[in-house]
C-alpha atoms as a PDB file:
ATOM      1  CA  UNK A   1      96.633  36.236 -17.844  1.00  0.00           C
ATOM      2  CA  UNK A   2      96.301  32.518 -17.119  1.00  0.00           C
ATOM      3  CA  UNK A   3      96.566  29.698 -18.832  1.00  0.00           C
ATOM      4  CA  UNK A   4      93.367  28.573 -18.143  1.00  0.00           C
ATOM      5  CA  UNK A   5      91.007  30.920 -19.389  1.00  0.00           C
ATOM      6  CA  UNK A   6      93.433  32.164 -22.567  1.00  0.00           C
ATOM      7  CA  UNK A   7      91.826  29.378 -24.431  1.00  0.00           C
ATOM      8  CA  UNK A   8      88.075  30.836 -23.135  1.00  0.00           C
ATOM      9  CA  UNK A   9      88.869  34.566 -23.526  1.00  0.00           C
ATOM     10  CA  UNK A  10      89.902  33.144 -27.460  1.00  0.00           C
ATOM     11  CA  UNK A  11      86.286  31.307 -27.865  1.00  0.00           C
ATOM     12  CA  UNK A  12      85.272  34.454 -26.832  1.00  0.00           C
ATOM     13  CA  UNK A  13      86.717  36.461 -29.335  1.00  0.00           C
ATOM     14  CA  UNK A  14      86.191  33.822 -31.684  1.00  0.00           C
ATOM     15  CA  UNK A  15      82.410  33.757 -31.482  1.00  0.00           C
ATOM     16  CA  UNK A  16      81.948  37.597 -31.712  1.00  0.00           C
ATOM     17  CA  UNK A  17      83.938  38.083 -35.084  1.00  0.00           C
ATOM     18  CA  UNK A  18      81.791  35.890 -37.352  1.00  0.00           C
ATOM     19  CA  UNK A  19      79.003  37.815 -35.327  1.00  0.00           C
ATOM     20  CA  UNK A  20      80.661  41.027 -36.527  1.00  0.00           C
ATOM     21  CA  UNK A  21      81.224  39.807 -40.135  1.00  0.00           C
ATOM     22  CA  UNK A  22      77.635  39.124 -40.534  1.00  0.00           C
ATOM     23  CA  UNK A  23      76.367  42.202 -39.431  1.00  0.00           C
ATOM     24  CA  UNK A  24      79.007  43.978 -41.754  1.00  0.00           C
ATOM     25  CA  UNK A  25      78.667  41.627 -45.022  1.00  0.00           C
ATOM     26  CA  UNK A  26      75.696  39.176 -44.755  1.00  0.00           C
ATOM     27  CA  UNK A  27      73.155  41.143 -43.669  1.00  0.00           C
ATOM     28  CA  UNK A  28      73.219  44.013 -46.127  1.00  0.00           C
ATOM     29  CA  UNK A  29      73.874  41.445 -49.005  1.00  0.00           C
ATOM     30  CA  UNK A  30      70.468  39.872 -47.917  1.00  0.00           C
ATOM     31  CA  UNK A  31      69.197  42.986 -47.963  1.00  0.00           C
ATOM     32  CA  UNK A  32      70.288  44.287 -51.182  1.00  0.00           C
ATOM     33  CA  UNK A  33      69.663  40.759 -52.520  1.00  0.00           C
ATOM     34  CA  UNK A  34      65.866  41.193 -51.097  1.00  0.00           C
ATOM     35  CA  UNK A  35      65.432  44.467 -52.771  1.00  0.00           C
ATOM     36  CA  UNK A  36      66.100  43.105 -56.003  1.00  0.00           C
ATOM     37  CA  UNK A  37      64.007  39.972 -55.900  1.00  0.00           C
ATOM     38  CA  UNK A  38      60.422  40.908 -54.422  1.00  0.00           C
ATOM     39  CA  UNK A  39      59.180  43.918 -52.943  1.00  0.00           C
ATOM     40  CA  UNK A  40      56.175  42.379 -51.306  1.00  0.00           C
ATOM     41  CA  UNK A  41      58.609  40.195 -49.314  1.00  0.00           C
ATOM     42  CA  UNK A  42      61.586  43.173 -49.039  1.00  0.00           C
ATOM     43  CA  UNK A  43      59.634  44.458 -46.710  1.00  0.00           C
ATOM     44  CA  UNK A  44      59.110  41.094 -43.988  1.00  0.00           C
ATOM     45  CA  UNK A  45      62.840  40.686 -44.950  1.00  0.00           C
ATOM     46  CA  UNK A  46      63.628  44.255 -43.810  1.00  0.00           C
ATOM     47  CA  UNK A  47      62.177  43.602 -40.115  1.00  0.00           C
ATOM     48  CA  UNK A  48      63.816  40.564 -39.431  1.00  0.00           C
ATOM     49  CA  UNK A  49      66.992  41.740 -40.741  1.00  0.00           C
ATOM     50  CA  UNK A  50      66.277  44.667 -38.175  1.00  0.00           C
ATOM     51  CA  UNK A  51      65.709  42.281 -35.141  1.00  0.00           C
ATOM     52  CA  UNK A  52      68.537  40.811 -35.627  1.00  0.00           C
ATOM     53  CA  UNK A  53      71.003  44.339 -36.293  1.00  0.00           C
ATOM     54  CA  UNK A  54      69.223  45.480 -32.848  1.00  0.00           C
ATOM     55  CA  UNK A  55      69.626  42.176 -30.964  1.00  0.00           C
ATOM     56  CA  UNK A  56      73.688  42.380 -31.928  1.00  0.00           C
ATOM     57  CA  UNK A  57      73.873  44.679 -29.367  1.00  0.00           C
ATOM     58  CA  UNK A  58      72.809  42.789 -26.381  1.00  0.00           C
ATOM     59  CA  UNK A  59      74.901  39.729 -27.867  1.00  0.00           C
ATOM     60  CA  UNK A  60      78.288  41.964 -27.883  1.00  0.00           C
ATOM     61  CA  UNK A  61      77.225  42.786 -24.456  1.00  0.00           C
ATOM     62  CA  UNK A  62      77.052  39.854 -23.162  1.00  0.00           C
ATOM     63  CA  UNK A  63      80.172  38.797 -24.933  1.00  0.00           C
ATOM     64  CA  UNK A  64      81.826  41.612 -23.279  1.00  0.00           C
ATOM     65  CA  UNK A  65      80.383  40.675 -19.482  1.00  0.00           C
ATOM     66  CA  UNK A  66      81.526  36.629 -20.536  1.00  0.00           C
ATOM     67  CA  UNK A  67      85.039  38.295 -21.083  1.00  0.00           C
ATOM     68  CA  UNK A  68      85.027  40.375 -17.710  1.00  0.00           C
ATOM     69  CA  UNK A  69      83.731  37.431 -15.627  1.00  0.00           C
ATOM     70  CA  UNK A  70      87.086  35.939 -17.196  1.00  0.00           C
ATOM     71  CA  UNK A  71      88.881  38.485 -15.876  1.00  0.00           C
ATOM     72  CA  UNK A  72      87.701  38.238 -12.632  1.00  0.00           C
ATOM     73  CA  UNK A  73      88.517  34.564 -13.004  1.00  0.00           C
ATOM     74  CA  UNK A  74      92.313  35.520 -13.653  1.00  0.00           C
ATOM     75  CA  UNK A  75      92.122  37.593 -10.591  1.00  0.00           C
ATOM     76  CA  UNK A  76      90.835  34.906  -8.139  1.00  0.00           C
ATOM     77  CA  UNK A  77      87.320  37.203  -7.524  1.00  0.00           C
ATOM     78  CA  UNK A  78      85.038  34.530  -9.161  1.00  0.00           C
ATOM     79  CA  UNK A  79      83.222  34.313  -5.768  1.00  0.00           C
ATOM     80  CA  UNK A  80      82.445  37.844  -5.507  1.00  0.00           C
ATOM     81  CA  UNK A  81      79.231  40.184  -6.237  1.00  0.00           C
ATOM     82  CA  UNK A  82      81.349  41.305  -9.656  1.00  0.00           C
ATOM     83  CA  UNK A  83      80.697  37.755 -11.155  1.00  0.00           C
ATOM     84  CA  UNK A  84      77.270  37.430 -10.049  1.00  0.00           C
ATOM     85  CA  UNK A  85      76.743  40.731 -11.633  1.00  0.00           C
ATOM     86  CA  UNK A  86      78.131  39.468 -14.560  1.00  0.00           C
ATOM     87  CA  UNK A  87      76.200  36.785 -14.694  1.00  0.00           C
ATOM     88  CA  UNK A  88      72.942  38.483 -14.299  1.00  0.00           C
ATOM     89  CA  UNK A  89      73.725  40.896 -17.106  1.00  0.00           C
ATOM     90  CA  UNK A  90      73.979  37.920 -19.283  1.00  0.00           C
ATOM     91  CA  UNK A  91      71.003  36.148 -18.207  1.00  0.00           C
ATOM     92  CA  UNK A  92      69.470  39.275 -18.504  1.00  0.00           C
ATOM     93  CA  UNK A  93      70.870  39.911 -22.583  1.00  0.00           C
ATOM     94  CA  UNK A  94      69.768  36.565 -23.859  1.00  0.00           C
ATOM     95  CA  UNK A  95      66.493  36.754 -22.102  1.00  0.00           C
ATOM     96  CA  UNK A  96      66.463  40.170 -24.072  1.00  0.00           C
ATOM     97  CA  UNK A  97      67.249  38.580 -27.346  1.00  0.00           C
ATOM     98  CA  UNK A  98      64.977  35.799 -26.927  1.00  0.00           C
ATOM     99  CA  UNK A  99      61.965  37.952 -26.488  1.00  0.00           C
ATOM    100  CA  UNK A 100      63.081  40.851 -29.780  1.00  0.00           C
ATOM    101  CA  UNK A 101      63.230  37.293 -31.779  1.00  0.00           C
ATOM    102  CA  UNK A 102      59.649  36.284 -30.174  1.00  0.00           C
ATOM    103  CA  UNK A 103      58.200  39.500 -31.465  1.00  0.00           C
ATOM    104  CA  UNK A 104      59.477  38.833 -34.820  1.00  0.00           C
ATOM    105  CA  UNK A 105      58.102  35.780 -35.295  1.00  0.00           C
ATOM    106  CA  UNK A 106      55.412  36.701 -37.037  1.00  0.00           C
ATOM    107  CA  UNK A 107      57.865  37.881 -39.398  1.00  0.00           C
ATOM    108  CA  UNK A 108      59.262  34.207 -39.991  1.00  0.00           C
ATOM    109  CA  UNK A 109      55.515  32.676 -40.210  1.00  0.00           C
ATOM    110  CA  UNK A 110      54.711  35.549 -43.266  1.00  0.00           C
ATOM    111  CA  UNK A 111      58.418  34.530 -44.540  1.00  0.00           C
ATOM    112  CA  UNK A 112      57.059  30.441 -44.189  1.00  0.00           C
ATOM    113  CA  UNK A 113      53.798  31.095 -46.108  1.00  0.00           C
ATOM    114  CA  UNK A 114      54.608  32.989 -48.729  1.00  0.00           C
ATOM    115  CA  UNK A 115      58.058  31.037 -49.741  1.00  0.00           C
ATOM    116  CA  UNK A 116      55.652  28.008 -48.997  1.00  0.00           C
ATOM    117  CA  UNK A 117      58.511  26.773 -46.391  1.00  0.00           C
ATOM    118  CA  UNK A 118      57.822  25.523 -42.620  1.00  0.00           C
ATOM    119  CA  UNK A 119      61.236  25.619 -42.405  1.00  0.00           C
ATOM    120  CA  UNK A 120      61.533  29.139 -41.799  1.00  0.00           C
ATOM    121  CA  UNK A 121      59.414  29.018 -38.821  1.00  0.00           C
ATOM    122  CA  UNK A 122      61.945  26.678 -37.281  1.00  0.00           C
ATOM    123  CA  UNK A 123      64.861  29.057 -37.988  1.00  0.00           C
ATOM    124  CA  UNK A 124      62.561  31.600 -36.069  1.00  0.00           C
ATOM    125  CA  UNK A 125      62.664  29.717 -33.106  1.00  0.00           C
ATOM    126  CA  UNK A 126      66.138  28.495 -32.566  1.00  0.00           C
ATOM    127  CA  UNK A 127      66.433  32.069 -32.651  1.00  0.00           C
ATOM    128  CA  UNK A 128      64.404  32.484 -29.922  1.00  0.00           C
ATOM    129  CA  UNK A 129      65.479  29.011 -27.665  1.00  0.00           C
ATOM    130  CA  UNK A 130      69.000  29.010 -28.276  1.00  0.00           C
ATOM    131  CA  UNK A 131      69.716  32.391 -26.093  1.00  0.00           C
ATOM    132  CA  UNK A 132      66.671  31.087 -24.066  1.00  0.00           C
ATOM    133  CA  UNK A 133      69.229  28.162 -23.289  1.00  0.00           C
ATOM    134  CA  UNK A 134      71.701  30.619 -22.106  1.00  0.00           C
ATOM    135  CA  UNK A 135      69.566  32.468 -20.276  1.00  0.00           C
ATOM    136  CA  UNK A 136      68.871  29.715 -17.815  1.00  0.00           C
ATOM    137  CA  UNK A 137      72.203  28.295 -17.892  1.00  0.00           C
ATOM    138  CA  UNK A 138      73.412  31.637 -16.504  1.00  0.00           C
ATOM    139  CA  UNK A 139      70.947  31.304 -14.243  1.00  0.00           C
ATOM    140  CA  UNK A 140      71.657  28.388 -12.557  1.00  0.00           C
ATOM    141  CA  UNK A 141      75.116  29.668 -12.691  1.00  0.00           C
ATOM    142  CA  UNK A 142      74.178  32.604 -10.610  1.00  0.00           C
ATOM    143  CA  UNK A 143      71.811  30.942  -8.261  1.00  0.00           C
ATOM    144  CA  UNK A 144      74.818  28.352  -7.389  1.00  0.00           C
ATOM    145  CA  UNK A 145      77.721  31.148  -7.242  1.00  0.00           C
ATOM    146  CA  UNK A 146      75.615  33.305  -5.013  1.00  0.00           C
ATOM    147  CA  UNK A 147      74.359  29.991  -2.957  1.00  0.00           C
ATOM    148  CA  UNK A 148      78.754  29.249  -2.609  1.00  0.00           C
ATOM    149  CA  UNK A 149      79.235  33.525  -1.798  1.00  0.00           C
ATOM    150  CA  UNK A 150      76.892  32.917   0.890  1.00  0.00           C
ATOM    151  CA  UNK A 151      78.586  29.962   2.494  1.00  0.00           C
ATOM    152  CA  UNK A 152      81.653  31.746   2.073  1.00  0.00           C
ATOM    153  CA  UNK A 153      80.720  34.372   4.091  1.00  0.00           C
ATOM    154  CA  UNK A 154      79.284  31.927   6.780  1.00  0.00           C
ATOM    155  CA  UNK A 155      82.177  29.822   7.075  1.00  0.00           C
ATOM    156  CA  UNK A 156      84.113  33.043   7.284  1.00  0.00           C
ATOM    157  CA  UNK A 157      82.156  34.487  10.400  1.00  0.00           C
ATOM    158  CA  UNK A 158      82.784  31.286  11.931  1.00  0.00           C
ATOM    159  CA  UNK A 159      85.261  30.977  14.410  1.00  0.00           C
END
């Protein structure tokens, strides 16, 4: 493994484990802790929490294709079709996750009236922008890797 991408492979890991621990502790303690307070609002509460256990699964996803485009990194192949690939899937999760969190934000504007707080809507749509971010950011990244594949190749035919 190289140096360089240790530290990157680490972030990885890093970022995926509070992920993890949420899904594990936090969420069912909100859930529980929803139960108990109102049932007109368990209910909202009970959607959003399962938006966000279903759109855990394209976020490990693309955790794991961030950790194989390192790989491919470490094995000089990060101008090949695996890390455009990789790329794509990515693009392709967060796009995912920003549109489950756009269909649940209904869910954050019944959440906003009833606990009389605009505030929720807010948290509804960093939801939906931040992945939105990294959607195009890995888009651009593939457009530009594909754009340097394809000179590659030229400059390789040439003579």
């Amino acid at each position: 493994m190289k140096r360089e991408t240790i530290f990157l492979k680490l972030a990885v890991i890093f970022i995926g484990i509070p992920i993890l621990a949420l899904c594990i502790f936090g969420l069912p303690w909100i859930a529980k802790d929803a139960a108990e307070s109102s049932s007109e609002m368990a209910y909202v509460l009970y959607g959003i929490l399962s938006i966000m256990y279903v759109t855990v699964i394209p976020f490990f996803l693309a955790l794991y294709q961030a950790f194989k485009l390192l790989g491919y990194i470490d094995k000089n192949k990060a101008f090949s079709e695996l890390s455009v690939k990789a790329l794509k899937n990515i693009k392709n999760y967060a796009t995912t996750i920003s549109i489950l969190y756009g269909l649940s934000m209904p869910l954050f504007y019944i959440v906003g009236e009833v606990d009389d707080a605009p505030g929720a809507i807010l948290i509804g749509m960093i939801f939906i922008f931040a992945p939105m971010v990294i959607a195009v950011f890995a888009a651009v990244l593939q457009k530009l890797l594909k754009n340097a594949i394809d000179i590659k190749n030229d400059n390789d035919l040439t003579i």
